[in-house]
Protein backbone atom coordinates (compact mmCIF):
# COMPACT_ATOMS: atom_id res chain seq x y z
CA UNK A 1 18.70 27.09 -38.81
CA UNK A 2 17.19 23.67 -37.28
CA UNK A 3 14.20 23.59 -35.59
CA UNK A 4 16.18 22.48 -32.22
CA UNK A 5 17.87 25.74 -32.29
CA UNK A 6 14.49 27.99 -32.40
CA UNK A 7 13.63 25.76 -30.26
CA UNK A 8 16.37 26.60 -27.37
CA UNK A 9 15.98 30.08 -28.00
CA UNK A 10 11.78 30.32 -27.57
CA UNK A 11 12.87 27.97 -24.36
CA UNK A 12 15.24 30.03 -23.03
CA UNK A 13 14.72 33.36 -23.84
CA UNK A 14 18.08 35.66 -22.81
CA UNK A 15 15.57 38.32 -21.17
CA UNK A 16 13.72 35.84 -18.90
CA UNK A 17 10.12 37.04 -20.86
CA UNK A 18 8.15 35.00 -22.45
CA UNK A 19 7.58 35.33 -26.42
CA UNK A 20 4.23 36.31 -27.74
CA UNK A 21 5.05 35.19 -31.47
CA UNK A 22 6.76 34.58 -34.57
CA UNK A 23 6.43 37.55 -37.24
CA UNK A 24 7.86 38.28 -40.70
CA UNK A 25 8.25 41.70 -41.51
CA UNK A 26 7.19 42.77 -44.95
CA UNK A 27 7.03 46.63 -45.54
CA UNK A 28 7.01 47.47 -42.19
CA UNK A 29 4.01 45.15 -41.81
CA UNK A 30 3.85 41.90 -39.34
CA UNK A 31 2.53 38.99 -40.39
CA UNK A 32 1.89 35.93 -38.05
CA UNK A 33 3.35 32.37 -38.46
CA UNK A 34 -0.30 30.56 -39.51
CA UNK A 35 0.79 27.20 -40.67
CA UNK A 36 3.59 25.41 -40.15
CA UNK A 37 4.21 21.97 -42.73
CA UNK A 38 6.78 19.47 -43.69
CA UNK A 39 7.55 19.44 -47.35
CA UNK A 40 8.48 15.76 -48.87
CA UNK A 41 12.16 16.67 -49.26
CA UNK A 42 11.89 16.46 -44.83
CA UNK A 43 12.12 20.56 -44.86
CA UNK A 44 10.27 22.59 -41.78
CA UNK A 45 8.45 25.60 -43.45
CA UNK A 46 6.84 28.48 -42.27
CA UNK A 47 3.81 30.22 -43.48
CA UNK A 48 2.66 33.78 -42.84
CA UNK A 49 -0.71 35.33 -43.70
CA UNK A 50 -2.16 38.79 -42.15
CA UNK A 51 -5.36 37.42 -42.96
CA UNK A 52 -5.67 33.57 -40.92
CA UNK A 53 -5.38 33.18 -37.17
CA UNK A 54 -1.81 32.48 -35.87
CA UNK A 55 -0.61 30.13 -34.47
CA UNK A 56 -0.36 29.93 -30.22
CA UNK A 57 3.00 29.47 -28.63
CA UNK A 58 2.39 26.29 -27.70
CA UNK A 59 1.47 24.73 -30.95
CA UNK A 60 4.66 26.24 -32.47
CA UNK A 61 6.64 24.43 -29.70
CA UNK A 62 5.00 21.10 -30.43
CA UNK A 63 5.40 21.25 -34.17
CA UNK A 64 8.98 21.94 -33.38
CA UNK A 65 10.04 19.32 -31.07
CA UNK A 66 8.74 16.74 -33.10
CA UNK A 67 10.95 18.07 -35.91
CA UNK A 68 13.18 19.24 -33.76
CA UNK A 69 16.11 17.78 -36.58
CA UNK A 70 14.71 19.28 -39.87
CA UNK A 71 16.12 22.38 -41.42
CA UNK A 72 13.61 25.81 -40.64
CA UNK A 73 12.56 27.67 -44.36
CA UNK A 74 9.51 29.96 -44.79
CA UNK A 75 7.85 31.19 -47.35
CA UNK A 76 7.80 34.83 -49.04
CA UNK A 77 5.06 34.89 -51.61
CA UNK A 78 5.68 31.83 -53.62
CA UNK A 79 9.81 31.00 -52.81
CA UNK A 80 10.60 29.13 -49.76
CA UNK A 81 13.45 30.33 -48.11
CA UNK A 82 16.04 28.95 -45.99
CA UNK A 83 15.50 30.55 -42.69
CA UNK A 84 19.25 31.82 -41.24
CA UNK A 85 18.40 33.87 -37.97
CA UNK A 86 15.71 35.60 -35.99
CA UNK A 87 15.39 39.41 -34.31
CA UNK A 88 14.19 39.95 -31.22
CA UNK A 89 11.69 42.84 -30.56
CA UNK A 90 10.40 43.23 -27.26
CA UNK A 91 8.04 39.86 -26.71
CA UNK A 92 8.25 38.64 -30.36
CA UNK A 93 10.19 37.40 -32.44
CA UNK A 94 11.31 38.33 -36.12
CA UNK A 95 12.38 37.31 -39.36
């Protein structure tokens, strides 16, 4: 997934409600999207961590349009991940 397609989708969501954030489920646990950073190989990756503050909507929307043509990954404990689709729950959003 590029970051112009998560983009269109937090834009437009199909529900006309607006999303509260960006989880990843591990063990029936949510963690928060707390960092996102380009890698040198130009790759868009997402960090989680129950522990840091998340990130607002708004700063996720920034970070993606200006990478809005870079490829989306995130990271499960120490593998980064390409990042193929997203589930929507309610007002969030997860992976």
């Amino acid at each position: 997934m590029r970051a112009a397609d998560l983009l269109t989708i937090l834009t437009n969501p199909p529900q006309n409600k607006e999303y509260q954030g960006i989880f990843l489920l591990i063990n029936n646990q949510k963690q928060p999207v707390t960092k996102i950073e380009v890698t040198p190989k130009n790759e868009l990756v997402l960090h989680f961590n129950q522990r840091k503050n998340r990130l607002t909507m708004k700063e996720i929307l920034v970070e993606l349009m200006m990478n809005r043509e870079k490829n989306i990954y995130y990271q499960l404990d120490a593998e980064i991940m390409p990042l193929y689709g997203i589930k929507e729950t309610g007002t969030e959003l997860m992976i």
